[in-house]
N, C-alpha and C. Protein backbone atom coordinates (compact mmCIF):
# COMPACT_ATOMS: atom_id res chain seq x y z
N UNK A 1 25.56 8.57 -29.42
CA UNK A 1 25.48 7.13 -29.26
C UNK A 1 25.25 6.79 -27.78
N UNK A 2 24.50 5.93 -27.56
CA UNK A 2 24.25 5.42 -26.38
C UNK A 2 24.92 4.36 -25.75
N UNK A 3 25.87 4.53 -24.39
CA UNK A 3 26.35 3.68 -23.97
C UNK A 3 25.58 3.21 -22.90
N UNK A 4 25.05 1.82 -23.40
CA UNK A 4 24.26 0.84 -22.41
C UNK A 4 24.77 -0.15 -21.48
N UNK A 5 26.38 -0.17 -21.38
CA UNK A 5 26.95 -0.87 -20.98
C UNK A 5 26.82 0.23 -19.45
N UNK A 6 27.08 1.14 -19.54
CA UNK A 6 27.09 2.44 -18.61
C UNK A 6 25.28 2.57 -18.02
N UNK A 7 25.17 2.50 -18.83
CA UNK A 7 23.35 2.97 -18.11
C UNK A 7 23.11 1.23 -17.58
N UNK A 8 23.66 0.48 -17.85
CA UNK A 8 23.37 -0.79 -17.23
C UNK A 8 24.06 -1.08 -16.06
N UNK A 9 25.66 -0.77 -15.96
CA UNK A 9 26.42 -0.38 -14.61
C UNK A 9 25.50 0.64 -13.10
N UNK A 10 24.64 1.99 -14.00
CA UNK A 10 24.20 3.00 -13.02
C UNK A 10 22.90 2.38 -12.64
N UNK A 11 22.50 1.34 -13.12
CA UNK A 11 21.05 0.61 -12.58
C UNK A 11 21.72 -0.14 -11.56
N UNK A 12 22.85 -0.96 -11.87
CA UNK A 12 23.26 -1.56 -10.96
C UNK A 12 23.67 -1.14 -10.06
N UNK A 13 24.28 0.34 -9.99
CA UNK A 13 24.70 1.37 -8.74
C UNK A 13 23.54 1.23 -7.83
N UNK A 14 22.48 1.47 -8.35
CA UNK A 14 21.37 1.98 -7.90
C UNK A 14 20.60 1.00 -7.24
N UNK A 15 20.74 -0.43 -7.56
CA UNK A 15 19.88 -1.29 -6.59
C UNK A 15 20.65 -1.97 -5.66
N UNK A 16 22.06 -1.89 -5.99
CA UNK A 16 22.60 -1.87 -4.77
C UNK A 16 22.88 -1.54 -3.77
N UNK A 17 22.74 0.13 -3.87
CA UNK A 17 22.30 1.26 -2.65
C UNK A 17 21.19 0.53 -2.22
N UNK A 18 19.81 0.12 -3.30
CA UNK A 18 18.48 -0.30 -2.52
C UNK A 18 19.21 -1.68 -1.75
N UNK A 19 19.45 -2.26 -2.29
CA UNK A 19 20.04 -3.62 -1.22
C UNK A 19 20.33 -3.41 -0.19
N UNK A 20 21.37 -2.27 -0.17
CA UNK A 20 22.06 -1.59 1.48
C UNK A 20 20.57 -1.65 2.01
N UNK A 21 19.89 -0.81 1.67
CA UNK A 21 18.60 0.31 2.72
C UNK A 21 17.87 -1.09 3.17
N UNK A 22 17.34 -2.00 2.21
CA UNK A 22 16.64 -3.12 2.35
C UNK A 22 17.17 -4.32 3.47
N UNK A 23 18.61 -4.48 3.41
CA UNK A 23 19.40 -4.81 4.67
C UNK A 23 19.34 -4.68 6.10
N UNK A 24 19.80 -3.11 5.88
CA UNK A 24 20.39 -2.66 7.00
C UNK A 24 19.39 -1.67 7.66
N UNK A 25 18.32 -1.15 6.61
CA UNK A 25 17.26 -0.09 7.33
C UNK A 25 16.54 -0.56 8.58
N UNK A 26 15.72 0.17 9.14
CA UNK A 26 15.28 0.24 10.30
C UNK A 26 13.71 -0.50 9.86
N UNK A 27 13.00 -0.54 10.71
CA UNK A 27 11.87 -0.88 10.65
C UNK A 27 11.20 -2.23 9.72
N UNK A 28 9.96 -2.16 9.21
CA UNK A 28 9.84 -3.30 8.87
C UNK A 28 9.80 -3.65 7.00
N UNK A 29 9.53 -4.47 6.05
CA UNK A 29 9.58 -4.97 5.06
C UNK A 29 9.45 -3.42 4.20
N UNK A 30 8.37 -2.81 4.56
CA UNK A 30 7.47 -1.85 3.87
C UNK A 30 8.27 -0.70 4.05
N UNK A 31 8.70 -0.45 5.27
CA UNK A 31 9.53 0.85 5.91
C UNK A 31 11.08 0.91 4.91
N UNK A 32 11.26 -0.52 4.88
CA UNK A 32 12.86 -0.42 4.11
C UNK A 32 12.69 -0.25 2.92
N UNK A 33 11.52 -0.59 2.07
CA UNK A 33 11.33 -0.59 0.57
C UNK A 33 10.98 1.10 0.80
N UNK A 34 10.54 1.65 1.65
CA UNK A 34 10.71 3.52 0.85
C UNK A 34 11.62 3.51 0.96
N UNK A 35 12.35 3.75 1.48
CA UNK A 35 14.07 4.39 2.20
C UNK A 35 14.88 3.47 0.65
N UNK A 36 14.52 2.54 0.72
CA UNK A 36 15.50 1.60 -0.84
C UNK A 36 14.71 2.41 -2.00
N UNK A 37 13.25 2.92 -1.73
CA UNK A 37 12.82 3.95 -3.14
C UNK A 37 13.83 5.15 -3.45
N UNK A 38 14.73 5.58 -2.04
CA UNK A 38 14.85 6.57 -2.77
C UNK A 38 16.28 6.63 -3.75
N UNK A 39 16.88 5.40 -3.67
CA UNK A 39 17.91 4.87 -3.98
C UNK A 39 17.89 4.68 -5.64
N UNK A 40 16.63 3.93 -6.00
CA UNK A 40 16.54 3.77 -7.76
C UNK A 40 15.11 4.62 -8.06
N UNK A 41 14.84 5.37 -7.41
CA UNK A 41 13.57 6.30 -8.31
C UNK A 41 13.79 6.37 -9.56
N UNK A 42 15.25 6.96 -9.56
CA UNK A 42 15.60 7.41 -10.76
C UNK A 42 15.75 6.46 -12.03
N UNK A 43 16.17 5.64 -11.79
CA UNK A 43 16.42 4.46 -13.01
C UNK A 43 14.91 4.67 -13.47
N UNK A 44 15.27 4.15 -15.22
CA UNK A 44 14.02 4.46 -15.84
C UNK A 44 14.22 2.88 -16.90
N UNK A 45 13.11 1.82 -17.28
CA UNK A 45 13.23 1.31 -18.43
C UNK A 45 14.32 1.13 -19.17
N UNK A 46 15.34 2.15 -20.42
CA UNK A 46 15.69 1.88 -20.42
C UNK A 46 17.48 1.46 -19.86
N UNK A 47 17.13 1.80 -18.56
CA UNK A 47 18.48 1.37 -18.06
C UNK A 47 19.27 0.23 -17.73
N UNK A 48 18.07 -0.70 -17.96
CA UNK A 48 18.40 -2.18 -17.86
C UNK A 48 18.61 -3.05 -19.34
N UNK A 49 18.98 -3.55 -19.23
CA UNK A 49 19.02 -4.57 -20.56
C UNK A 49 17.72 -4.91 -21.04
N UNK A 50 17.21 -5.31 -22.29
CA UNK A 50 15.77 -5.42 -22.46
C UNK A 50 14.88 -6.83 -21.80
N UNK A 51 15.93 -7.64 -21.85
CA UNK A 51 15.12 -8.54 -21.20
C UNK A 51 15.01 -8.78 -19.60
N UNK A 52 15.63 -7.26 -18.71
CA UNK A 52 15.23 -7.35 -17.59
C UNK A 52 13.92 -6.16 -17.19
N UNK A 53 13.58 -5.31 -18.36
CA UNK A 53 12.79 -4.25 -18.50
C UNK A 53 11.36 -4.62 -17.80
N UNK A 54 10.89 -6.13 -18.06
CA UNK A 54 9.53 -6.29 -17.68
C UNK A 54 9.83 -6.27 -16.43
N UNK A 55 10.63 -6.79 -15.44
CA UNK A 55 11.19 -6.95 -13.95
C UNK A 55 10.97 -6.05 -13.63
N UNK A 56 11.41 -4.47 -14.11
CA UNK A 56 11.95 -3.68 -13.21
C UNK A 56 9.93 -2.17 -13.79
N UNK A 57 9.70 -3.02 -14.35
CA UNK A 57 8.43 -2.13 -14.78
C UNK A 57 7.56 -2.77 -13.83
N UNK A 58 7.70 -4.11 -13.43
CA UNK A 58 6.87 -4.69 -12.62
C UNK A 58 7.24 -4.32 -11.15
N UNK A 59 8.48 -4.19 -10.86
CA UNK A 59 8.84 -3.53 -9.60
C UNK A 59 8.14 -2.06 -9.16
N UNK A 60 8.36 -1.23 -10.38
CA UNK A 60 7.85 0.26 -10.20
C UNK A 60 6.06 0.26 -10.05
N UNK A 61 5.50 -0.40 -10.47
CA UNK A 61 4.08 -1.14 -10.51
C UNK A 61 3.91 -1.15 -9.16
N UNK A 62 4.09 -1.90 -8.73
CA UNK A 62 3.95 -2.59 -7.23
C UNK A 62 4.45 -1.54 -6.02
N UNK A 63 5.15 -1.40 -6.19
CA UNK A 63 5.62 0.43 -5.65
C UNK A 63 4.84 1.51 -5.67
N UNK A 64 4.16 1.10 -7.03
CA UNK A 64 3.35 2.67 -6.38
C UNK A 64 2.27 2.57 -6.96
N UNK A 65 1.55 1.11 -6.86
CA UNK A 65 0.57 0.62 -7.30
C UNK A 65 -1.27 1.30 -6.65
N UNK A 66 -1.32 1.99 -5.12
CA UNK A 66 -2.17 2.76 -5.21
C UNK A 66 -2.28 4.55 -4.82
N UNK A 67 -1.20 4.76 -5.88
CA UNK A 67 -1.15 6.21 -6.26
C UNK A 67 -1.13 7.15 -5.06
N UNK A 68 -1.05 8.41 -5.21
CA UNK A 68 -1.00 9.96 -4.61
C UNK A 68 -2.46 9.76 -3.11
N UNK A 69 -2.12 10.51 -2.13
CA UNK A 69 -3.51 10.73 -1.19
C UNK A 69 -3.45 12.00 -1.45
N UNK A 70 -4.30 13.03 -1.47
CA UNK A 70 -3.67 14.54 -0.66
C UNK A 70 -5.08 15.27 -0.27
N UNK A 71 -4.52 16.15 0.30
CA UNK A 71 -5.14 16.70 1.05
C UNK A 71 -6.35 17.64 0.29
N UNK A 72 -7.09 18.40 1.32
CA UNK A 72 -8.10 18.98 0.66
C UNK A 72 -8.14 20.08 -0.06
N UNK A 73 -6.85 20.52 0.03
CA UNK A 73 -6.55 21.77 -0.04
C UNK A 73 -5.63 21.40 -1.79
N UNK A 74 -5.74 20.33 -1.92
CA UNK A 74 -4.55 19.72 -3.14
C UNK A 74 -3.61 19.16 -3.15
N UNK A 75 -2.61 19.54 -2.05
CA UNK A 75 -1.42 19.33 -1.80
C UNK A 75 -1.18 17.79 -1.47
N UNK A 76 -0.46 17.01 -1.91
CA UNK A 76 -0.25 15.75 -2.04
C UNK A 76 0.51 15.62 -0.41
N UNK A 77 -0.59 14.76 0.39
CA UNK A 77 -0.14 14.45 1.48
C UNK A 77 0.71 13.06 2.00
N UNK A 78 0.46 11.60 1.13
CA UNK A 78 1.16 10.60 0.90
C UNK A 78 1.70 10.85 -0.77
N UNK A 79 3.04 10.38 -0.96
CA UNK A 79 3.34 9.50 -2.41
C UNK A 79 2.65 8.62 -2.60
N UNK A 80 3.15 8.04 -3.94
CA UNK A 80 2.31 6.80 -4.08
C UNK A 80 3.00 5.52 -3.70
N UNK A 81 4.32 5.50 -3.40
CA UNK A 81 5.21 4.49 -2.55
C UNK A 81 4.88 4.71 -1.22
N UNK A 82 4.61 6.09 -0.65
CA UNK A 82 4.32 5.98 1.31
C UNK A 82 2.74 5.05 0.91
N UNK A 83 2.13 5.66 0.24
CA UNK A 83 0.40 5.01 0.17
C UNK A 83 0.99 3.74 -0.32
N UNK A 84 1.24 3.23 -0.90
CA UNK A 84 1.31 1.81 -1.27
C UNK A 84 1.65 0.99 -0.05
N UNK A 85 3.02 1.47 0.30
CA UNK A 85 4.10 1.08 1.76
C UNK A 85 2.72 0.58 2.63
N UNK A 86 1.72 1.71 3.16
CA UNK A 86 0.91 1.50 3.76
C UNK A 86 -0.54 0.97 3.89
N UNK A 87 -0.62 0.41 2.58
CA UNK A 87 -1.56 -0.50 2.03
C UNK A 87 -1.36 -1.96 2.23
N UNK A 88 0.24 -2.03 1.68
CA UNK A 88 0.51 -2.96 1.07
C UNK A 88 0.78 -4.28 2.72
N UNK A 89 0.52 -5.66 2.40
CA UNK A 89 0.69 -6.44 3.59
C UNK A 89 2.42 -7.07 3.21
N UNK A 90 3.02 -6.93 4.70
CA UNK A 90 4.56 -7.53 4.47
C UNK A 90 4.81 -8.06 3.40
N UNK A 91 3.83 -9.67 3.15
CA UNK A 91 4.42 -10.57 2.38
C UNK A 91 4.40 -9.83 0.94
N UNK A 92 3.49 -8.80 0.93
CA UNK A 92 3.66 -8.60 -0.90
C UNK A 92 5.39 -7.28 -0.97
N UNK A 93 5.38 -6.78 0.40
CA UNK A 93 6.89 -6.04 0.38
C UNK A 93 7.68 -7.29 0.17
N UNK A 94 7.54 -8.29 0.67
CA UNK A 94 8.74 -9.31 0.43
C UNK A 94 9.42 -10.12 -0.69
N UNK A 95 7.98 -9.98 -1.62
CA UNK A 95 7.58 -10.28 -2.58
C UNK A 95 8.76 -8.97 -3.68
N UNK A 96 8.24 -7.82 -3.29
CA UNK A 96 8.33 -6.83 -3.45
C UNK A 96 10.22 -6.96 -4.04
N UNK A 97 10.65 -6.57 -2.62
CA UNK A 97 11.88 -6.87 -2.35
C UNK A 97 12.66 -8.01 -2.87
N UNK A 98 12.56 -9.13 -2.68
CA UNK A 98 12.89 -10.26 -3.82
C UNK A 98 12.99 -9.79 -4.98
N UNK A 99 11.71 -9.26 -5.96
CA UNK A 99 12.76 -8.78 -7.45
C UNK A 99 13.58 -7.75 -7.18
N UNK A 100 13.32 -7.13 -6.55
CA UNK A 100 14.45 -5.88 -6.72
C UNK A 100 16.00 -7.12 -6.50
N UNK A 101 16.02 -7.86 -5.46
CA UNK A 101 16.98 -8.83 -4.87
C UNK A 101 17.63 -9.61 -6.30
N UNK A 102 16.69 -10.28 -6.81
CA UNK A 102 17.20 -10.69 -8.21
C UNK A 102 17.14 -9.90 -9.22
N UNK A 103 16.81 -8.64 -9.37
CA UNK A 103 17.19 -8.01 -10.35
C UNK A 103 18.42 -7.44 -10.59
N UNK A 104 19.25 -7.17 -9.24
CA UNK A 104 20.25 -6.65 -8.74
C UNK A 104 21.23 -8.00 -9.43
N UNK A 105 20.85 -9.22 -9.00
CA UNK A 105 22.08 -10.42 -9.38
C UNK A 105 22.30 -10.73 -10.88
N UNK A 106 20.92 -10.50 -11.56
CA UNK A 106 20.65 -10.95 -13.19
C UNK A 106 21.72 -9.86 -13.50
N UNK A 107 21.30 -8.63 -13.37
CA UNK A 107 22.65 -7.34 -14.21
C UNK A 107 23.67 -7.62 -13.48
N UNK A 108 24.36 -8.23 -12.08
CA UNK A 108 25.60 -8.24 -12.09
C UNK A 108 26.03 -9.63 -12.99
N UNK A 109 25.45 -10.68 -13.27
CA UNK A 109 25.98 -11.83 -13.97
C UNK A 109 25.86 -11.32 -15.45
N UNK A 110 25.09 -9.91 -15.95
CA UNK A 110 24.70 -9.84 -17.03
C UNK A 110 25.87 -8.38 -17.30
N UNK A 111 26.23 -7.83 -16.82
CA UNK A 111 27.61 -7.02 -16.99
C UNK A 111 28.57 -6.53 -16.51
């Protein structure tokens, strides 16, 4: 049996670490959203309640919205969060950051 009350608590573990990094990290909008990636990589779909699922699919979207670089040799030289990070212009990290920001408040009012 699946306890969702629990996998809904460890999402919430998890974007609250990203909150810390997004806070308190160094550098700018883009720089804090990797360092907060590495905080909820792990959360998957269904760890959230269903009606916060589109939020957090749309978060992972935007994160790593233009994929892998690598090198010639094969070897993957950016992620697709460093390549995005470095694509992407502030305002859409801010953008960015904001849902993660309210996604974090909806599951604490929601368990």
């Amino acid at each position: 049996m699946i306890d969702h009350n629990n996998m809904h608590s460890y999402a919430h573990e998890k974007l609250f670490e990203a909150l810390h990094a997004l806070a308190l990290g160094s550098g700018d909008i883009r720089s804090r959203l990797e360092i907060a990636f590495t905080s909820f990589y792990v959360l998957e779909k269904h760890h959230f309640p269903q009606k916060f699922q589109e939020d957090w699919e749309w978060i992972m979207k935007e994160m790593t919205k233009f994929g892998s670089v690598y090198r010639a040799d094969g070897r993957e030289w950016r992620s697709p969060v460093q390549h995005t990070m470095k694509r992407i212009r502030n305002k859409t990290g801010v953008k960015i950051a904001e849902k993660i920001f309210e996604l974090f408040w909806e599951l604490d009012r929601n368990t």
